[in-house]
C-alpha atoms as a PDB file:
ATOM      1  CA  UNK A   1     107.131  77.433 150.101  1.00  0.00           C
ATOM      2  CA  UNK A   2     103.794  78.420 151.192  1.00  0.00           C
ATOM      3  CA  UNK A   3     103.613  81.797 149.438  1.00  0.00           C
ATOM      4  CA  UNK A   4     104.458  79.762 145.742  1.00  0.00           C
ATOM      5  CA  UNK A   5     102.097  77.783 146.472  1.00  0.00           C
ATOM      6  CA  UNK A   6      99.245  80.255 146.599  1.00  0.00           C
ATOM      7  CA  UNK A   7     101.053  82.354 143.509  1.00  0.00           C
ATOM      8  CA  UNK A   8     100.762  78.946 141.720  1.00  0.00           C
ATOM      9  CA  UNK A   9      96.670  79.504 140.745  1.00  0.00           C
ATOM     10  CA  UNK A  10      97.820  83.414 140.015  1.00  0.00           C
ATOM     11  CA  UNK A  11     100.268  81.992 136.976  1.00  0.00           C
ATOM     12  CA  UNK A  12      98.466  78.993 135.707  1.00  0.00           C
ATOM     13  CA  UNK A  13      95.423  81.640 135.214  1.00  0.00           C
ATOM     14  CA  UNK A  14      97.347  84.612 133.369  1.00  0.00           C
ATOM     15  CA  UNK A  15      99.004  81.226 130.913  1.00  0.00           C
ATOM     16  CA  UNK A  16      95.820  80.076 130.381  1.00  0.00           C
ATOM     17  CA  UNK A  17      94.322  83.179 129.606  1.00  0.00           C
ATOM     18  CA  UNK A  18      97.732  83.917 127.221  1.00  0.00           C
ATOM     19  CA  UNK A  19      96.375  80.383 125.690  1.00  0.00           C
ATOM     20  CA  UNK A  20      92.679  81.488 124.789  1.00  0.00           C
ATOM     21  CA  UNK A  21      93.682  84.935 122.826  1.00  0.00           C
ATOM     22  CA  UNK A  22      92.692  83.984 119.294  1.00  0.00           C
ATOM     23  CA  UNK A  23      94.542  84.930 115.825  1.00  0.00           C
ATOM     24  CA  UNK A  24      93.404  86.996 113.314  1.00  0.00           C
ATOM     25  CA  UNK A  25      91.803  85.704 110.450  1.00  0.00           C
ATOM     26  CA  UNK A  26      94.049  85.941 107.057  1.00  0.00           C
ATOM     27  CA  UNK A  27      92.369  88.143 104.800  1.00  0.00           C
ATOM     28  CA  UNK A  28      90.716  86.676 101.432  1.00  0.00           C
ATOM     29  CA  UNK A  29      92.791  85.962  98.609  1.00  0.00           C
ATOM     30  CA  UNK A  30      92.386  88.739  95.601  1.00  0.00           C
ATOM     31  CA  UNK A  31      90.325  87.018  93.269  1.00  0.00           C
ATOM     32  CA  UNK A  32      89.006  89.267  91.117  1.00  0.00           C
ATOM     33  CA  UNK A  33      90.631  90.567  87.588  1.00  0.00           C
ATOM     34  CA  UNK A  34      88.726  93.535  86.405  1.00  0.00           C
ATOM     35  CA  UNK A  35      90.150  93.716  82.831  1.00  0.00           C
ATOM     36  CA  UNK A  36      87.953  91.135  81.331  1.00  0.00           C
ATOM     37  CA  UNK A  37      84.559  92.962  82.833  1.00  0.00           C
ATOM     38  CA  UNK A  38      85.690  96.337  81.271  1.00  0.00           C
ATOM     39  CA  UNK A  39      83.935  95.280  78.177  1.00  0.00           C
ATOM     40  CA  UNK A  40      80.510  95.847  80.173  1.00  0.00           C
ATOM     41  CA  UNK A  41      80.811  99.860  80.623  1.00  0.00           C
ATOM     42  CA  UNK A  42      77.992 101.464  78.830  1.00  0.00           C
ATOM     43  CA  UNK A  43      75.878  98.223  79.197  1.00  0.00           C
ATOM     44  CA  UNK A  44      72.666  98.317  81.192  1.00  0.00           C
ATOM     45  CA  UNK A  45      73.155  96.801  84.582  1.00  0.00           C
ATOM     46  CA  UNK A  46      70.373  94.337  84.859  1.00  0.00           C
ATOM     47  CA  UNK A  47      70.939  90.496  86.404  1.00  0.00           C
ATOM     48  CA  UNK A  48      72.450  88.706  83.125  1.00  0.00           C
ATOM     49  CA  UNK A  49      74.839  91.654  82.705  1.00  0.00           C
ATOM     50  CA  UNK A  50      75.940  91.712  86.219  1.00  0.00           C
ATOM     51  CA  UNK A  51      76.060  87.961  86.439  1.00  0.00           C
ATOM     52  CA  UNK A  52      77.781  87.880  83.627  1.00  0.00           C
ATOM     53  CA  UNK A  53      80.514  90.396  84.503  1.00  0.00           C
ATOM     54  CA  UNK A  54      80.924  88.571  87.644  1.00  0.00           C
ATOM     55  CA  UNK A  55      81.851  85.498  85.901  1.00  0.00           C
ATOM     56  CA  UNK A  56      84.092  87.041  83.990  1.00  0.00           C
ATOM     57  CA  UNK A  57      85.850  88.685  86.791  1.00  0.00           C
ATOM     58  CA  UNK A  58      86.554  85.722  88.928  1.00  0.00           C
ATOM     59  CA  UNK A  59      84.783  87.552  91.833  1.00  0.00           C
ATOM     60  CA  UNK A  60      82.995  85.624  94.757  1.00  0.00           C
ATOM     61  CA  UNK A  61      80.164  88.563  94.805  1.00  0.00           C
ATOM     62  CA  UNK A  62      78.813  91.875  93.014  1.00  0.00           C
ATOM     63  CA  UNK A  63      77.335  94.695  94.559  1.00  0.00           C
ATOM     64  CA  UNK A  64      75.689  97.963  92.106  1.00  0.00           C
ATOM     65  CA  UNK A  65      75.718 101.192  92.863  1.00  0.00           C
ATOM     66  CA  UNK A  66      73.924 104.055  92.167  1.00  0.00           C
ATOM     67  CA  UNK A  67      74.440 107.854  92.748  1.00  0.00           C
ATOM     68  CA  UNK A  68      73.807 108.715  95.852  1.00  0.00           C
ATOM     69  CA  UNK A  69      73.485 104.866  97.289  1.00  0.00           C
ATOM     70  CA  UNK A  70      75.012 103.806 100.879  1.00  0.00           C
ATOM     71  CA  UNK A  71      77.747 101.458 100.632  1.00  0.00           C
ATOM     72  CA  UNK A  72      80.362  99.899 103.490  1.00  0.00           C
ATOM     73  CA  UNK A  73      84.225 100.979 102.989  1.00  0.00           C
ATOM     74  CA  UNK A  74      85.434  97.015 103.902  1.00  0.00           C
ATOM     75  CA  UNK A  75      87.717  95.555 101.179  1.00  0.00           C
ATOM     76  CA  UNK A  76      87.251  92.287  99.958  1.00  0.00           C
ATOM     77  CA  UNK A  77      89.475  91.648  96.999  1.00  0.00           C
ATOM     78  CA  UNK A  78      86.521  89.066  95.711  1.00  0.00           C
ATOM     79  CA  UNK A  79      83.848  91.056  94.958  1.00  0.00           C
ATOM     80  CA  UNK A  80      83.119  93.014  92.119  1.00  0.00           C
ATOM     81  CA  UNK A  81      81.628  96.601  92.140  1.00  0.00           C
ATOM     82  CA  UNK A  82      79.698  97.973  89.406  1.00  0.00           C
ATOM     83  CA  UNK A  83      79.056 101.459  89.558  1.00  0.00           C
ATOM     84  CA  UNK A  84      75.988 102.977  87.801  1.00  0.00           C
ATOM     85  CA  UNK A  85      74.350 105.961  86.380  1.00  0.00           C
ATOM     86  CA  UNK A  86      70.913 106.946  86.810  1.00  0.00           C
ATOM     87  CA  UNK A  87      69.252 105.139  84.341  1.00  0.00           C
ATOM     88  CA  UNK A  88      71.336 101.909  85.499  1.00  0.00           C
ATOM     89  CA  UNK A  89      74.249 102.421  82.732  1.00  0.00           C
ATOM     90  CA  UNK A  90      77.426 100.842  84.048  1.00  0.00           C
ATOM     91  CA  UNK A  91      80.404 103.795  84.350  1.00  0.00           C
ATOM     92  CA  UNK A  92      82.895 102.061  85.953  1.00  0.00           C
ATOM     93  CA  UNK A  93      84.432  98.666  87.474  1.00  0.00           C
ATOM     94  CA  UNK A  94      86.184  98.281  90.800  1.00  0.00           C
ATOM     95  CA  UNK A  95      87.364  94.873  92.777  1.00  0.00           C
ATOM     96  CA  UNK A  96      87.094  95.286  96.605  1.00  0.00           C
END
């Protein structure tokens, strides 16, 4: 009897600690539909273009980039890429 007793703290510590592990997070919905922006290769990237694209995309966000520019390898299936040239000429669309 005595030795359950002191395993008692032992068990209600490794439940509650079973409790407190949290759940992943569900990732984002796609929302983006890149046909409609297709219209916008060749265009100059500047803010109405890219706003506008976005719009037309359903996406949540838009990032540019350039040759050569930095950019993080996360997914998120609501934001729109726009790829550029050097002289800021969209090439290509991407969602993620």
């Amino acid at each position: 009897m005595r030795t359950s007793l002191l395993m008692l703290p032992l068990f209600s510590g490794l439940l509650a600690a079973c409790a407190a592990t949290p759940t992943p997070e569900p990732a984002p919905p796609v929302s983006c539909n890149i046909a409609p922006a297709n219209a916008y290769v060749g265009k100059r990237a500047d803010h109405g273009v890219t706003e506008a694209a976005r719009k037309a995309t359903g996406a949540n966000s838009v990032r540019v980039l350039g040759p050569g520019d930095v950019a993080t390898m996360d997914y998120r299936g609501d934001r729109l890429n726009i790829m550029v040239d050097g002289q800021r000429v969209i090439t290509r669309l991407t969602c993620g």
